[in-house]
PDB file of N, CA and C in Angstrom:
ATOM      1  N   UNK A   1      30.786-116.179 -42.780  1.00  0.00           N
ATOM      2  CA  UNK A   1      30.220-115.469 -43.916  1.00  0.00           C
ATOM      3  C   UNK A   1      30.969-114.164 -44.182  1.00  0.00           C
ATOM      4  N   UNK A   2      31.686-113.770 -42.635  1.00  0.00           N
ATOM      5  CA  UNK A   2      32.070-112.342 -43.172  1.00  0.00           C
ATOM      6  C   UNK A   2      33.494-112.665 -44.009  1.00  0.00           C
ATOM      7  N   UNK A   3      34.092-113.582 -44.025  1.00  0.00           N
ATOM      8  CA  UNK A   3      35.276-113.775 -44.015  1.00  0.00           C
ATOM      9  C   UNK A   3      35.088-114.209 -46.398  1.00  0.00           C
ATOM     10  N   UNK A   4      33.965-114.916 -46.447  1.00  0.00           N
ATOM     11  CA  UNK A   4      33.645-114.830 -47.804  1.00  0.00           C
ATOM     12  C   UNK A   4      33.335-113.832 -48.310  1.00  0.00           C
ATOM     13  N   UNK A   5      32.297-112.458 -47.692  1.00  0.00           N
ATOM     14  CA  UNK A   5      32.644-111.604 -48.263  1.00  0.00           C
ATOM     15  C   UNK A   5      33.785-110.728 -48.571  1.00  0.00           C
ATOM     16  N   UNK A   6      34.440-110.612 -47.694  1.00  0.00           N
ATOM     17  CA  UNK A   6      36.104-110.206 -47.446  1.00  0.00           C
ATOM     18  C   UNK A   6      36.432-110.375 -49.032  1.00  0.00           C
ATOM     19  N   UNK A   7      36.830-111.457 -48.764  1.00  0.00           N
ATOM     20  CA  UNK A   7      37.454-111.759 -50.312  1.00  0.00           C
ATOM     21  C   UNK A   7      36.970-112.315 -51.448  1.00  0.00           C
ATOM     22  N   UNK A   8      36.113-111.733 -51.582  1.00  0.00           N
ATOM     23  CA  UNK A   8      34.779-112.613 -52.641  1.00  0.00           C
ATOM     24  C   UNK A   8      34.084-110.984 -53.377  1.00  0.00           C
ATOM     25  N   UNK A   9      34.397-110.103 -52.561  1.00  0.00           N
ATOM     26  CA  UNK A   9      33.318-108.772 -53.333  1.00  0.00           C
ATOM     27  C   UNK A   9      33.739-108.423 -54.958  1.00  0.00           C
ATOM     28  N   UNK A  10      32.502-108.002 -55.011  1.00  0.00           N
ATOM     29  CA  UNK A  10      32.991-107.804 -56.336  1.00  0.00           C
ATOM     30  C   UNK A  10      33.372-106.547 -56.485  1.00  0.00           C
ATOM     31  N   UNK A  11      34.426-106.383 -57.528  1.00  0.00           N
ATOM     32  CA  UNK A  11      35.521-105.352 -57.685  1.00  0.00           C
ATOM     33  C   UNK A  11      35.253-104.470 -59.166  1.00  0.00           C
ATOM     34  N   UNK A  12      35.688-103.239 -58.928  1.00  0.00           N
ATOM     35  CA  UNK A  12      34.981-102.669 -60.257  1.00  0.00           C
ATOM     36  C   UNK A  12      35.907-102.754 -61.633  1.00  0.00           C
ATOM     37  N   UNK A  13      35.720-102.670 -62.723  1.00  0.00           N
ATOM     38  CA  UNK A  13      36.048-103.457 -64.113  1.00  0.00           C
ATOM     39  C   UNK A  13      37.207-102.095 -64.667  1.00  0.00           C
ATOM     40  N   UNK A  14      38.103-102.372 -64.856  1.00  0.00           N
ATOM     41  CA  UNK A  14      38.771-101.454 -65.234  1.00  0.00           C
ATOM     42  C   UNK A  14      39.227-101.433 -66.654  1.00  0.00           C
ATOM     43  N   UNK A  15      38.837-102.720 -67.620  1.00  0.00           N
ATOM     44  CA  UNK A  15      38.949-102.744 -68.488  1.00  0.00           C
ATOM     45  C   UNK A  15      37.881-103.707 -69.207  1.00  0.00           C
ATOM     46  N   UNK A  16      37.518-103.487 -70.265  1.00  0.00           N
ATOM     47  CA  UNK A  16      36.446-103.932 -71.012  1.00  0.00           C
ATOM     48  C   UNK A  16      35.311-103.303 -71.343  1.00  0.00           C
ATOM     49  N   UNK A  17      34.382-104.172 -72.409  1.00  0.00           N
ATOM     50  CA  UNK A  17      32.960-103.081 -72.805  1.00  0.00           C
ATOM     51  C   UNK A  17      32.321-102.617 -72.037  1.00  0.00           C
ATOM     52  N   UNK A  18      32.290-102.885 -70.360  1.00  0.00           N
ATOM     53  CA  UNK A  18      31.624-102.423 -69.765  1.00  0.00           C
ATOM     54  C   UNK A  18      31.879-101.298 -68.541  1.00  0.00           C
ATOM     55  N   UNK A  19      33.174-100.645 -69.362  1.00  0.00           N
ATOM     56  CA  UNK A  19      33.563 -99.936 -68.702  1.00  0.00           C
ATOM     57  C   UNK A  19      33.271 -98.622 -68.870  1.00  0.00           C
ATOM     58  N   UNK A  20      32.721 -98.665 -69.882  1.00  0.00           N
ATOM     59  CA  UNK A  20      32.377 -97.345 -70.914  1.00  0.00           C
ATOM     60  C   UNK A  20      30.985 -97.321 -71.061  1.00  0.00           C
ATOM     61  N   UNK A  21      30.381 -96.469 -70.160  1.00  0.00           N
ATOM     62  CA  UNK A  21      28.829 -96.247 -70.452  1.00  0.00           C
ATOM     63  C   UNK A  21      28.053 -95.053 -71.318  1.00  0.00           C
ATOM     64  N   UNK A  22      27.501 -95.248 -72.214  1.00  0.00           N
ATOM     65  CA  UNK A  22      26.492 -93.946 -72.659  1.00  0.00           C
ATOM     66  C   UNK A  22      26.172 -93.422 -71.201  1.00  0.00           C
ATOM     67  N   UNK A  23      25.990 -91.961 -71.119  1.00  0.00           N
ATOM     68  CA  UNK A  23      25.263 -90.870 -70.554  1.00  0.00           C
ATOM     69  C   UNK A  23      23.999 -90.413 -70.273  1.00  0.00           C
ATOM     70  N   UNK A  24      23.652 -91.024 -71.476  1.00  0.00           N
ATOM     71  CA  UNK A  24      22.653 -90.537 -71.935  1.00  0.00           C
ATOM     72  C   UNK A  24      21.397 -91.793 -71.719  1.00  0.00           C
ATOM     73  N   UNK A  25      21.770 -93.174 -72.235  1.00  0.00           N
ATOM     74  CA  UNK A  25      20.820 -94.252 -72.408  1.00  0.00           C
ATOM     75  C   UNK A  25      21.368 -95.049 -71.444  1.00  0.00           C
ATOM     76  N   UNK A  26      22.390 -95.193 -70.947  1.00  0.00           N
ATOM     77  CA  UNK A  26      23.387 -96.317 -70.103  1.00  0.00           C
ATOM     78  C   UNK A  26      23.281 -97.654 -71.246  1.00  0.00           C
ATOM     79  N   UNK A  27      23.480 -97.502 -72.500  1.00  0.00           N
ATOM     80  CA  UNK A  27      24.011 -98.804 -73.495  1.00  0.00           C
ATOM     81  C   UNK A  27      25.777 -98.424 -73.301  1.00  0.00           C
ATOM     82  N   UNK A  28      26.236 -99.652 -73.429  1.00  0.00           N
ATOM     83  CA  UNK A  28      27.789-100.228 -73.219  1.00  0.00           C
ATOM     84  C   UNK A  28      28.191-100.295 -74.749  1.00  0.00           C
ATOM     85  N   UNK A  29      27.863-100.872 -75.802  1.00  0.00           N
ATOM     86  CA  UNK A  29      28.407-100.747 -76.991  1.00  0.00           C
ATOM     87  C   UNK A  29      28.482 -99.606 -77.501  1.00  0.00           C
ATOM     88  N   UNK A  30      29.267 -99.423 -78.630  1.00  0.00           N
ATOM     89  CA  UNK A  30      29.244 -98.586 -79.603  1.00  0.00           C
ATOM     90  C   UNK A  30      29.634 -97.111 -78.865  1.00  0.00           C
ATOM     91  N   UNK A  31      30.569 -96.710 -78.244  1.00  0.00           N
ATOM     92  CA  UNK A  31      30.795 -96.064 -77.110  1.00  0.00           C
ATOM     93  C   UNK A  31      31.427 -94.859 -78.357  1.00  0.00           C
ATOM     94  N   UNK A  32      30.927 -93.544 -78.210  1.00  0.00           N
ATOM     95  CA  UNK A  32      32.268 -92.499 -78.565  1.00  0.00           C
ATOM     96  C   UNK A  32      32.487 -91.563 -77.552  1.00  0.00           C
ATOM     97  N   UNK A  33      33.767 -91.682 -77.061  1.00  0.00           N
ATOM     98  CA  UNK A  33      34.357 -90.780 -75.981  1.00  0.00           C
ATOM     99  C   UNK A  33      35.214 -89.631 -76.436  1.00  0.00           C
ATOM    100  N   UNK A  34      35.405 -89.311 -77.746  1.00  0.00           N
ATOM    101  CA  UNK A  34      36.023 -88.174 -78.205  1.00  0.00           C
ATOM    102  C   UNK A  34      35.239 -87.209 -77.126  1.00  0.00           C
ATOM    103  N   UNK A  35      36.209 -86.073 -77.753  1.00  0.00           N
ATOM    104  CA  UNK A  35      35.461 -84.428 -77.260  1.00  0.00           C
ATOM    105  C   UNK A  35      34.995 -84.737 -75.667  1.00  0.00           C
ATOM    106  N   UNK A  36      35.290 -85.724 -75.022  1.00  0.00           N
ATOM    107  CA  UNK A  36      34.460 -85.861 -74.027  1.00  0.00           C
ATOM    108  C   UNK A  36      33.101 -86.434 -73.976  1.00  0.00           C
ATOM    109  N   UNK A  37      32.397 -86.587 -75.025  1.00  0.00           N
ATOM    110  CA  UNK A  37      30.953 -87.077 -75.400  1.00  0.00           C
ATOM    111  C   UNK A  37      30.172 -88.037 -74.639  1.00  0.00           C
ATOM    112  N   UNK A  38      31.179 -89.244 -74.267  1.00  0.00           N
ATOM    113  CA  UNK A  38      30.626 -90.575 -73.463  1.00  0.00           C
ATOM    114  C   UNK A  38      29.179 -90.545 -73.783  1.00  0.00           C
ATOM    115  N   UNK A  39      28.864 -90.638 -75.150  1.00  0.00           N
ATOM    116  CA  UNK A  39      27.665 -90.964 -75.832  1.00  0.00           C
ATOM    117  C   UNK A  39      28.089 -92.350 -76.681  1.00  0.00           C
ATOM    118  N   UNK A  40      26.729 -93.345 -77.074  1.00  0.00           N
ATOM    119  CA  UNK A  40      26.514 -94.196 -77.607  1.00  0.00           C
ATOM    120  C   UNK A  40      26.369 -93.698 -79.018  1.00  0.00           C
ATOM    121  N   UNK A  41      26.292 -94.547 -80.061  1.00  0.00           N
ATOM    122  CA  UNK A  41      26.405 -93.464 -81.629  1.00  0.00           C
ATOM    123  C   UNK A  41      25.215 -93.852 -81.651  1.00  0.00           C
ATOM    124  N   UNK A  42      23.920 -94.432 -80.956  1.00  0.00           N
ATOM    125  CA  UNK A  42      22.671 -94.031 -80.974  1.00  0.00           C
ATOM    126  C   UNK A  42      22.610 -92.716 -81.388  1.00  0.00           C
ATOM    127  N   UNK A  43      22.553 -92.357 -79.842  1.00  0.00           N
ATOM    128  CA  UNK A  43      22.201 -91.064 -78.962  1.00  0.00           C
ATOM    129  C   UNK A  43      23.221 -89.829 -79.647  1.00  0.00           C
ATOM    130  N   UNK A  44      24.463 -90.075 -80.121  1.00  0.00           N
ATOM    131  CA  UNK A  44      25.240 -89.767 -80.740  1.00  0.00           C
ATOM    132  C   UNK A  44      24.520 -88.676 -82.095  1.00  0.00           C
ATOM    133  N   UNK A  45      23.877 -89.559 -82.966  1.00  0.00           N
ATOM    134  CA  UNK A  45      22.976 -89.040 -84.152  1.00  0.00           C
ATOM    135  C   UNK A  45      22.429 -88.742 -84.071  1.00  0.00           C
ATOM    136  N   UNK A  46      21.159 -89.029 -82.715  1.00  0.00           N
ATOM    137  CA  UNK A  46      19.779 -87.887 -82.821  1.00  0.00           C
ATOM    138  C   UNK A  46      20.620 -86.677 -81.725  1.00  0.00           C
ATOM    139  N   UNK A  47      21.466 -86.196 -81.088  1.00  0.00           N
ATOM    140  CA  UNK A  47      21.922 -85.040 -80.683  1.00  0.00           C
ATOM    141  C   UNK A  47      22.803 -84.146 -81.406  1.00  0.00           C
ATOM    142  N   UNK A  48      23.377 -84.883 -82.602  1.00  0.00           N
ATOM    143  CA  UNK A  48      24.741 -84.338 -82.763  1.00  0.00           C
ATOM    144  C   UNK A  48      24.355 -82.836 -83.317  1.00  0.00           C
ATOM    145  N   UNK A  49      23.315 -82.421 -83.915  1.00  0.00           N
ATOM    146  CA  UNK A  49      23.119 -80.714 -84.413  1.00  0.00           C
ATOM    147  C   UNK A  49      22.951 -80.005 -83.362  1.00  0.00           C
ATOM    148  N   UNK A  50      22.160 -80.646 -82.177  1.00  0.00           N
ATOM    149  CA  UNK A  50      21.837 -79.380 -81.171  1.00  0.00           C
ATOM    150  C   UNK A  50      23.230 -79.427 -80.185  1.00  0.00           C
ATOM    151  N   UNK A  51      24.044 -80.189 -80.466  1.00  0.00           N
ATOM    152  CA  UNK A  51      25.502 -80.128 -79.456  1.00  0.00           C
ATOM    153  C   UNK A  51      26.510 -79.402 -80.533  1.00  0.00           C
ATOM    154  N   UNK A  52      26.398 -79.316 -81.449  1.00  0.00           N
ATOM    155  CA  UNK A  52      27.340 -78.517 -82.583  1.00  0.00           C
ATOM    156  C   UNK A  52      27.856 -79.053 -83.749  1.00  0.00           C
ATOM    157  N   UNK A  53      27.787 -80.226 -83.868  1.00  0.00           N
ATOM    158  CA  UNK A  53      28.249 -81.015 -85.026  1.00  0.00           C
ATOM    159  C   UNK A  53      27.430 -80.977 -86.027  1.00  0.00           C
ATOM    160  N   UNK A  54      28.140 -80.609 -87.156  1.00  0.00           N
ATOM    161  CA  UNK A  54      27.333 -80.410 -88.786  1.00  0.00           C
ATOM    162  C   UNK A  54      27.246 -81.894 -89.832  1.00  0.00           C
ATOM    163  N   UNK A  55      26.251 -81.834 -90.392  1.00  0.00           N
ATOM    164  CA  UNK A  55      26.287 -83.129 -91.334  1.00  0.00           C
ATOM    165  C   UNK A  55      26.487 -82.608 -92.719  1.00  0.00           C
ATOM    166  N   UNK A  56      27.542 -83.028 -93.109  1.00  0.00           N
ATOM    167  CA  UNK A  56      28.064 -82.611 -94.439  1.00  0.00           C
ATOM    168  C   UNK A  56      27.753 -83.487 -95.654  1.00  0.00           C
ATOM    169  N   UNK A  57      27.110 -85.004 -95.264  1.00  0.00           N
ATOM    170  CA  UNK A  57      26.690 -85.397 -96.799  1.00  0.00           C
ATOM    171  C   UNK A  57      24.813 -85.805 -96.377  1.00  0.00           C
TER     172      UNK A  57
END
């Protein structure tokens, strides 16, 4: 058994949607990592005035 785990573990994802987590909710889609943000554009829209971003229309 030890010898299946050996080479059987699972290994962490270095590429794909699930590499990129919200911060905030832990949702995988819809990811914005500008500015550093690693917010979902959920979480994205109900924070963006009290983090500094202005809505212009």
């Amino acid at each position: 058994m030890a010898k299946f785990i050996k080479h059987n573990k699972p290994r962490e994802k270095k590429i794909g949607i699930t590499v990129k987590k919200c911060e905030r909710c832990g949702r995988f889609g819809a990811h914005i990592k500008s500015y550093g943000l690693n917010l979902c554009r959920h979480c994205f829209r109900e924070i963006a005035e009290e983090i500094g971003f202005k809505k212009y229309s």
